[in-house]
PDB file of N, CA and C in Angstrom:
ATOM      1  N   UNK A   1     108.255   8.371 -68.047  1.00  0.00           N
ATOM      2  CA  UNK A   1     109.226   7.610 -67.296  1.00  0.00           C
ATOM      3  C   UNK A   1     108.590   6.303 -66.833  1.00  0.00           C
ATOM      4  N   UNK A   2     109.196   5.464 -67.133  1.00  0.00           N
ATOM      5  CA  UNK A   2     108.808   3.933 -66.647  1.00  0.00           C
ATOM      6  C   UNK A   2     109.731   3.440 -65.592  1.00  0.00           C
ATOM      7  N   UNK A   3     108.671   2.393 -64.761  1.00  0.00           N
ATOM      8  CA  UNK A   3     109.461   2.117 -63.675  1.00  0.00           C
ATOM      9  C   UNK A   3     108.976   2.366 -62.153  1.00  0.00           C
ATOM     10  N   UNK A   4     109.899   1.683 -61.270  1.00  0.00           N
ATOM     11  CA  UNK A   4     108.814   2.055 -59.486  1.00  0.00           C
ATOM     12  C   UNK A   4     110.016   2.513 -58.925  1.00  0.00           C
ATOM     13  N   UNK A   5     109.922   3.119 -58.341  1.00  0.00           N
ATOM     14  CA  UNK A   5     110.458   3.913 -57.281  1.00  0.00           C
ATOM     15  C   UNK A   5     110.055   3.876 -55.888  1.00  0.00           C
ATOM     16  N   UNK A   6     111.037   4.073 -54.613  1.00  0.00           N
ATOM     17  CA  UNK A   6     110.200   3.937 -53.755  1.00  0.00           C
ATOM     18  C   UNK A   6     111.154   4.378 -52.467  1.00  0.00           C
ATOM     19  N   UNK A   7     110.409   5.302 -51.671  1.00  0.00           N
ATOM     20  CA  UNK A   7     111.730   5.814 -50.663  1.00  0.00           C
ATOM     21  C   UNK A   7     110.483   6.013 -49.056  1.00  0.00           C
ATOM     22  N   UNK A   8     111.487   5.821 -48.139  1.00  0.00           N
ATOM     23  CA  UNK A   8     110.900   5.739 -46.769  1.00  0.00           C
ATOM     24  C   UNK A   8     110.551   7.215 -46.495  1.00  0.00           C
ATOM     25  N   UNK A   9     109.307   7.042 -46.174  1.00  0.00           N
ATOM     26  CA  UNK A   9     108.999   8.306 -45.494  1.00  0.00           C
ATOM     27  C   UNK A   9     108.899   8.185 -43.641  1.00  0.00           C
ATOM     28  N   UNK A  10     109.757   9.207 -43.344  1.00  0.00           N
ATOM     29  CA  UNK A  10     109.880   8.764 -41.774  1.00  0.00           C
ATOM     30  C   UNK A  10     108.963   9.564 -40.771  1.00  0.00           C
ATOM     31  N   UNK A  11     108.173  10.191 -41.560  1.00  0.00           N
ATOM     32  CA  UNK A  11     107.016  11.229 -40.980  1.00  0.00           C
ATOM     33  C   UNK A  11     105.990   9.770 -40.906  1.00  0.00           C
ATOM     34  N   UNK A  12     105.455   9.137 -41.392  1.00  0.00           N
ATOM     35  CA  UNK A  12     104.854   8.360 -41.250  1.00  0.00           C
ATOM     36  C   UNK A  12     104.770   6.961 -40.861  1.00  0.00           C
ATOM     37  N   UNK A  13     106.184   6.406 -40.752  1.00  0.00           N
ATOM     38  CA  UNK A  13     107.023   5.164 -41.058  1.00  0.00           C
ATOM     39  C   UNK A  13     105.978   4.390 -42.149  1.00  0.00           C
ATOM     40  N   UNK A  14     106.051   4.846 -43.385  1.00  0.00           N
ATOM     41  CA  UNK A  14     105.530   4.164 -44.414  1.00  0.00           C
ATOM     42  C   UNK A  14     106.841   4.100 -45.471  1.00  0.00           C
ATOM     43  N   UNK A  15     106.673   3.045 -46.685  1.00  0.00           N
ATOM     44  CA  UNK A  15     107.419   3.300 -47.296  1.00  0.00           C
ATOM     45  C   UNK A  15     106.518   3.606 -48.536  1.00  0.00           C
ATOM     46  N   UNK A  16     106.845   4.405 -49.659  1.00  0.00           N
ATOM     47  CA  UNK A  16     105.828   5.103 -50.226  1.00  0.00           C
ATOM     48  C   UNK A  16     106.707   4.865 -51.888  1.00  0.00           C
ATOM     49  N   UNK A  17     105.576   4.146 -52.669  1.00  0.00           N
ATOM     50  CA  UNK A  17     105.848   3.453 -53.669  1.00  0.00           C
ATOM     51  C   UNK A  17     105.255   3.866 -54.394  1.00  0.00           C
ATOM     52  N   UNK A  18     105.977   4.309 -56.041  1.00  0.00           N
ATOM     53  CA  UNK A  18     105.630   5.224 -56.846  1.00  0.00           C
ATOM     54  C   UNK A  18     105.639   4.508 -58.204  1.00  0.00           C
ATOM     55  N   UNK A  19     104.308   3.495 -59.104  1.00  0.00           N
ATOM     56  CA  UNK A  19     104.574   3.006 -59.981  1.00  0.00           C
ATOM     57  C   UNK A  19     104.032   4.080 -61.608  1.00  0.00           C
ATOM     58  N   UNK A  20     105.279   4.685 -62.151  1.00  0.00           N
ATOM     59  CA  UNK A  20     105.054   4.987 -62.867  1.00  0.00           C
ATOM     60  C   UNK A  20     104.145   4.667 -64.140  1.00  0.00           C
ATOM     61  N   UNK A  21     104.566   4.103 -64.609  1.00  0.00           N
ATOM     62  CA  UNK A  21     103.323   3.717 -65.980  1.00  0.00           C
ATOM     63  C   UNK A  21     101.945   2.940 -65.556  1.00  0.00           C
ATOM     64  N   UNK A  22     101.674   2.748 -64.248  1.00  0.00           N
ATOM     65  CA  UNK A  22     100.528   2.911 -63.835  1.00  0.00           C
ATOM     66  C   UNK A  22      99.746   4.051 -63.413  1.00  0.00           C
ATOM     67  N   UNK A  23     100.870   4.980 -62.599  1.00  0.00           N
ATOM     68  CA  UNK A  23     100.101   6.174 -62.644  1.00  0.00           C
ATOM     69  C   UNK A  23      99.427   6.219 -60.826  1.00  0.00           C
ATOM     70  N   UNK A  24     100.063   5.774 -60.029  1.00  0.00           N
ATOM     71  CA  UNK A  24      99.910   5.804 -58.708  1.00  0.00           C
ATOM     72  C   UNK A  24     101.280   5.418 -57.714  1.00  0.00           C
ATOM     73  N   UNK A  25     100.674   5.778 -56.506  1.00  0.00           N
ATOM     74  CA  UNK A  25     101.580   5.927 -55.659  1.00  0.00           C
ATOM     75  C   UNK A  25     101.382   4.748 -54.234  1.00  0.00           C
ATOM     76  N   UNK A  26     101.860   4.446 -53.245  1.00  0.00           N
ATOM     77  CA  UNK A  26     101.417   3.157 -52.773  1.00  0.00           C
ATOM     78  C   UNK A  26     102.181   3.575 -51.735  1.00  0.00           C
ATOM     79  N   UNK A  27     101.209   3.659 -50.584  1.00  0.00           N
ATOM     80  CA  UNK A  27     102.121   3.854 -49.060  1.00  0.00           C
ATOM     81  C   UNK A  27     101.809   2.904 -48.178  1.00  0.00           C
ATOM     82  N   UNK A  28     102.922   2.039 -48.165  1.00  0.00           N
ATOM     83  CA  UNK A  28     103.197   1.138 -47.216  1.00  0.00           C
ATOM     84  C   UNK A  28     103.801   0.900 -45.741  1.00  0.00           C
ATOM     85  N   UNK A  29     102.434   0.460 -44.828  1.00  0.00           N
ATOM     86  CA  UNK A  29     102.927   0.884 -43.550  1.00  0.00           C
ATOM     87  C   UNK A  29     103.603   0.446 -43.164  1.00  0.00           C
ATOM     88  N   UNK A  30     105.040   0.564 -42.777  1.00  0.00           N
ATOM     89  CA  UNK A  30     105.945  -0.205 -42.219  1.00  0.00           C
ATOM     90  C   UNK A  30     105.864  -1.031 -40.717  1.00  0.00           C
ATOM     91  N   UNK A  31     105.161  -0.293 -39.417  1.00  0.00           N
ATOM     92  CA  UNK A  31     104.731  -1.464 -38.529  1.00  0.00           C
ATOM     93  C   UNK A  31     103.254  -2.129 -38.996  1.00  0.00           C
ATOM     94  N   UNK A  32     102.567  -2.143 -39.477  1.00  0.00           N
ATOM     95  CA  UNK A  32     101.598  -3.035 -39.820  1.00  0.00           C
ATOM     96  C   UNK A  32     102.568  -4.613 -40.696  1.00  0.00           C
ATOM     97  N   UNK A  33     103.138  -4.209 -41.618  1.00  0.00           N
ATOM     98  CA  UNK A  33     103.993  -5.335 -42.120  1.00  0.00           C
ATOM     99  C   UNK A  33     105.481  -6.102 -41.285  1.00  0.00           C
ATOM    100  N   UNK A  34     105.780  -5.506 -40.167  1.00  0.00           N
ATOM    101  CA  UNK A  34     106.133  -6.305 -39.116  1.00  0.00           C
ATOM    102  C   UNK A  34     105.938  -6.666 -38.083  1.00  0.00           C
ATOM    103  N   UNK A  35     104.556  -6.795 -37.915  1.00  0.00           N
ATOM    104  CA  UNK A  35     103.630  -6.811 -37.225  1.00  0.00           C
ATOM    105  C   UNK A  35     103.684  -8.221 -36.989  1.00  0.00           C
ATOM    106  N   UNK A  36     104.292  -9.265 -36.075  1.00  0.00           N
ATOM    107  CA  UNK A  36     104.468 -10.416 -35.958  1.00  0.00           C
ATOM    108  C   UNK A  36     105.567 -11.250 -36.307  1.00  0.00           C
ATOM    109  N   UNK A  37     106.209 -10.118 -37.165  1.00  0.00           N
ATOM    110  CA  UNK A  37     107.717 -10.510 -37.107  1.00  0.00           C
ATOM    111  C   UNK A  37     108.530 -10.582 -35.887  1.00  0.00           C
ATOM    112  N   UNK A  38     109.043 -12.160 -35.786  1.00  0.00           N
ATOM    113  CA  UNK A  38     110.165 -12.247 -34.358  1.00  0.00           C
ATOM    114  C   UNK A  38     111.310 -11.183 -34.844  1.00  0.00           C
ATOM    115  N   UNK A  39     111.830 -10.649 -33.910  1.00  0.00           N
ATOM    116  CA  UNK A  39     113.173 -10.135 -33.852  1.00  0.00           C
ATOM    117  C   UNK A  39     114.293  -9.515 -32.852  1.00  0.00           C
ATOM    118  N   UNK A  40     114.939  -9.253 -32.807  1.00  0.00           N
ATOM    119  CA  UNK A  40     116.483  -9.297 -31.785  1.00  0.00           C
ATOM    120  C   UNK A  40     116.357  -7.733 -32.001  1.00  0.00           C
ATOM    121  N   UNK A  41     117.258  -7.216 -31.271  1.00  0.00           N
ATOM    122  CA  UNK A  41     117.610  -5.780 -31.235  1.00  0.00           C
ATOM    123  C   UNK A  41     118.229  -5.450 -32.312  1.00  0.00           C
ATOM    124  N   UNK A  42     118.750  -6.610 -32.725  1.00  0.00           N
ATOM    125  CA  UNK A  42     120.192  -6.450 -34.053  1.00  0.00           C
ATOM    126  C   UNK A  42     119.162  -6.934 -35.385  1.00  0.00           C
ATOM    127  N   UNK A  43     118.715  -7.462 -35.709  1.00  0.00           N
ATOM    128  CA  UNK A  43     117.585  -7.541 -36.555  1.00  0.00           C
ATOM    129  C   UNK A  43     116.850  -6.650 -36.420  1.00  0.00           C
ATOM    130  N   UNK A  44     116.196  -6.252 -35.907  1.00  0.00           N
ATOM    131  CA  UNK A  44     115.249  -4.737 -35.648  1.00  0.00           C
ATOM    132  C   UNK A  44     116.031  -3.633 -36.472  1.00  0.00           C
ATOM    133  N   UNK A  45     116.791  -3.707 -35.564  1.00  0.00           N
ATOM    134  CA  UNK A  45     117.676  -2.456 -36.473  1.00  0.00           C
ATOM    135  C   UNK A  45     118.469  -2.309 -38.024  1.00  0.00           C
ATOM    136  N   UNK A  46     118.717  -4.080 -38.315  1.00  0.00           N
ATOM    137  CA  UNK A  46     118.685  -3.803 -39.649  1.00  0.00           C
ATOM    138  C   UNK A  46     117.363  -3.985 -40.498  1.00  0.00           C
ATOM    139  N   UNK A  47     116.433  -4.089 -40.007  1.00  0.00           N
ATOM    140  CA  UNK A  47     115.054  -4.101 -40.679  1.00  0.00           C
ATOM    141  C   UNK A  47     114.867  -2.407 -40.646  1.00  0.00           C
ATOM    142  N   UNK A  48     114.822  -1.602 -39.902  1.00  0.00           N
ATOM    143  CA  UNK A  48     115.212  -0.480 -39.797  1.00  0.00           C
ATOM    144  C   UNK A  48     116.281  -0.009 -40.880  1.00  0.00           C
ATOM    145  N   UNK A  49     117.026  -0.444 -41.390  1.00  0.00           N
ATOM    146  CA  UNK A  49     118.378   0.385 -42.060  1.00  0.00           C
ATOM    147  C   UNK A  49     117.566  -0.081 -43.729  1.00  0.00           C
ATOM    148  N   UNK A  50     116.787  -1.481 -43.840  1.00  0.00           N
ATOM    149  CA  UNK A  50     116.966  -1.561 -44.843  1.00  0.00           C
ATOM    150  C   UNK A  50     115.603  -0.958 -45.306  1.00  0.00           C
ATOM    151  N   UNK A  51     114.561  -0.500 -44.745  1.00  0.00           N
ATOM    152  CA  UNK A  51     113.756   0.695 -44.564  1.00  0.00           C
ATOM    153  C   UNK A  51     113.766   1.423 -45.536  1.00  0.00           C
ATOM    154  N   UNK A  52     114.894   2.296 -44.864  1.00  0.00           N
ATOM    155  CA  UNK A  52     115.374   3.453 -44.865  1.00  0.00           C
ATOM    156  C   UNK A  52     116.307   3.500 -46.290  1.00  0.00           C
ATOM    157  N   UNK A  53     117.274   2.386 -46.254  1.00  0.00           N
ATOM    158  CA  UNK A  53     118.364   2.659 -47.111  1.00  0.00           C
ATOM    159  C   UNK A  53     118.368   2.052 -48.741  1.00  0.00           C
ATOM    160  N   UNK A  54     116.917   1.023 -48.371  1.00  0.00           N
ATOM    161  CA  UNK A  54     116.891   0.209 -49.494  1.00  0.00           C
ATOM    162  C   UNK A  54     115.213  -0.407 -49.226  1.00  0.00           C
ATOM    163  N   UNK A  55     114.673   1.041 -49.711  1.00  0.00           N
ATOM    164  CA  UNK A  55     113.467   0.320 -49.414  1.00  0.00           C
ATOM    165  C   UNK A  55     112.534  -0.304 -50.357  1.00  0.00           C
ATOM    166  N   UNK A  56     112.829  -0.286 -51.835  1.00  0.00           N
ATOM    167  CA  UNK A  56     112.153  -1.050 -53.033  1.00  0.00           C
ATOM    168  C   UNK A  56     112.632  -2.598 -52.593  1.00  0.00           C
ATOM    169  N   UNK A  57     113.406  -2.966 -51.743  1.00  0.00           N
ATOM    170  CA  UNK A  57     113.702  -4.406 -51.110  1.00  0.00           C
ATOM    171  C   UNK A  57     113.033  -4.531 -50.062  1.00  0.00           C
ATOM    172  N   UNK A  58     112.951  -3.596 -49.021  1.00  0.00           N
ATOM    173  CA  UNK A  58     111.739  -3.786 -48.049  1.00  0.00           C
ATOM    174  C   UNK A  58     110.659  -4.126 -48.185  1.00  0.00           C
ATOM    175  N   UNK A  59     110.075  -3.501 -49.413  1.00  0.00           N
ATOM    176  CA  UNK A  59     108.809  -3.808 -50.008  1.00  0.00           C
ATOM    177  C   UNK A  59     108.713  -5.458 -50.526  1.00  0.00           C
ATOM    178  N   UNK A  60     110.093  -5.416 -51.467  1.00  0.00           N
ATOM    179  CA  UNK A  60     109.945  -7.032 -52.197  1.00  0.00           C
ATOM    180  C   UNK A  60     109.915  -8.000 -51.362  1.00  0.00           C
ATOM    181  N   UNK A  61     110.387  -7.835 -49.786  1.00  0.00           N
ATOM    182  CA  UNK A  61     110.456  -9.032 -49.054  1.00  0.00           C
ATOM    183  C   UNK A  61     109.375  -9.169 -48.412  1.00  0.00           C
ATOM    184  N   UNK A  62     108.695  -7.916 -48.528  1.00  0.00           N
ATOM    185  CA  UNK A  62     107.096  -7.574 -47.065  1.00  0.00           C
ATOM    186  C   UNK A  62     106.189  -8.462 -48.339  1.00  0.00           C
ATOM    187  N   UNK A  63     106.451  -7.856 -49.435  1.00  0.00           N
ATOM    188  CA  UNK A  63     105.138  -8.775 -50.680  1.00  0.00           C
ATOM    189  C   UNK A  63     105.356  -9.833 -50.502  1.00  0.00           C
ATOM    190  N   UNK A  64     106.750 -10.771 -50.821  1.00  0.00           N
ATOM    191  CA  UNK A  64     106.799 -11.833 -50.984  1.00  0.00           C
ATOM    192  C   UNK A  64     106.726 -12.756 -49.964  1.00  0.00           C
ATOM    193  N   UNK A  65     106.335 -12.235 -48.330  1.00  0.00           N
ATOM    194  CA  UNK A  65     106.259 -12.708 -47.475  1.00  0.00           C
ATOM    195  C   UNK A  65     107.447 -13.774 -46.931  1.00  0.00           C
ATOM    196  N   UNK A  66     108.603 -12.668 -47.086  1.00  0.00           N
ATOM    197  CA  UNK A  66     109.891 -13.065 -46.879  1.00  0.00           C
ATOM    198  C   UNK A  66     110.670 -12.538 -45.498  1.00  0.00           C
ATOM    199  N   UNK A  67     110.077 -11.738 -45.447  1.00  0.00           N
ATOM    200  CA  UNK A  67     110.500 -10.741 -44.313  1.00  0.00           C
ATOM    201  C   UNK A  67     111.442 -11.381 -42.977  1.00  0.00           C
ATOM    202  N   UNK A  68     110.566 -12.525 -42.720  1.00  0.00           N
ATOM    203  CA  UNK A  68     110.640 -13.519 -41.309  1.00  0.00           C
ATOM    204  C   UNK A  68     112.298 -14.269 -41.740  1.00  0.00           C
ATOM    205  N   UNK A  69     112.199 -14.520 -42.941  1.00  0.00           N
ATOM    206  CA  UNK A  69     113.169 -15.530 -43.441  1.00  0.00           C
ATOM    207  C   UNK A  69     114.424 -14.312 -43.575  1.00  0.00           C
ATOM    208  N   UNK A  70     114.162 -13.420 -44.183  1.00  0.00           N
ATOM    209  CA  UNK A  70     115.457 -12.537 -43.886  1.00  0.00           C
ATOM    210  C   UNK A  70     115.990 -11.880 -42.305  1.00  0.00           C
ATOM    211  N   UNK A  71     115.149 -11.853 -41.847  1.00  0.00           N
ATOM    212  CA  UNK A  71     115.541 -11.259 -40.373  1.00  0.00           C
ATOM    213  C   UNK A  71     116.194 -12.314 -39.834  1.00  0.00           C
ATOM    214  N   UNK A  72     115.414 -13.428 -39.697  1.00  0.00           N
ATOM    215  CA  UNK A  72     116.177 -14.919 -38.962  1.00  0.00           C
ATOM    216  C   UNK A  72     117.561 -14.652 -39.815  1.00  0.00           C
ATOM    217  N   UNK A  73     117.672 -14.560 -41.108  1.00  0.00           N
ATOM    218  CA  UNK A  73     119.615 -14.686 -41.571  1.00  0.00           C
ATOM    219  C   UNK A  73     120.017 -13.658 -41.168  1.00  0.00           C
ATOM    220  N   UNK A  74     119.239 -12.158 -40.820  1.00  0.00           N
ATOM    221  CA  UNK A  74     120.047 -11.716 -39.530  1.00  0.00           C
ATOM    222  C   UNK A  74     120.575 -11.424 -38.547  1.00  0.00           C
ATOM    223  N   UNK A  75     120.349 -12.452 -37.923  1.00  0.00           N
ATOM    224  CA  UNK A  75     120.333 -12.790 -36.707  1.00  0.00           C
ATOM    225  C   UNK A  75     120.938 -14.456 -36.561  1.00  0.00           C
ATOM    226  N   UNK A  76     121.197 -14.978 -37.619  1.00  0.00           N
ATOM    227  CA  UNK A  76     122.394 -16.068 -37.378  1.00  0.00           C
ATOM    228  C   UNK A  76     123.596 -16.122 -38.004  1.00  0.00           C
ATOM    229  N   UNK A  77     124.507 -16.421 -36.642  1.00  0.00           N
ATOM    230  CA  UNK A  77     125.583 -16.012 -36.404  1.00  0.00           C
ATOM    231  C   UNK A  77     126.770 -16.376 -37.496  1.00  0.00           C
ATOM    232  N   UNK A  78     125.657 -17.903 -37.753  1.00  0.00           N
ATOM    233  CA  UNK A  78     127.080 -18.611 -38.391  1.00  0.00           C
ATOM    234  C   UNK A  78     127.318 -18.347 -39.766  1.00  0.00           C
ATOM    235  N   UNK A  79     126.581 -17.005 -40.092  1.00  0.00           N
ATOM    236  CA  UNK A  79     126.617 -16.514 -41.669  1.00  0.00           C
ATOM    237  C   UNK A  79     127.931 -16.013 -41.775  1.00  0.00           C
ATOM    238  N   UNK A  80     128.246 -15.100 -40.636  1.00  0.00           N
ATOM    239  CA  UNK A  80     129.308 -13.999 -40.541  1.00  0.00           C
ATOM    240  C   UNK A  80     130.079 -14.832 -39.883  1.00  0.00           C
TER     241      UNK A  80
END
């Protein structure tokens, strides 16, 4: 099977990344990588949902050092 996979583990708050045709697994700590991220109660919590609900994107935004830039769009208003 080829391909990454990757689902929140909430025993640890890591998110735990599984690259197949490499042949390892990759646990990523989730407060170490928002660790200096500004955020609102309402941002928190969807940094939280997307964790949890979509976390091969959690990962792509924590790598790409995007994280900051997505929380700020959730947390302004004039999107919605």
């Amino acid at each position: 099977m080829n391909g990454i996979y990757a689902r929140y583990n909430e025993q640890k708050n890591y998110v735990d990344v599984t690259v197949y045709e490499a042949g390892y697994v990759l646990g990523l700590d989730c407060g170490k990588w928002e660790d200096g991220i500004k955020t609102t109660m309402n941002s928190q919590g969807r940094l939280d949902a997307l964790a949890i609900d979509d976390p091969l994107e959690y990962v792509r935004l924590a790598l790409d050092e995007e994280m900051q830039v997505w929380v700020d769009a959730m947390d302004d208003d004039s999107l919605w």
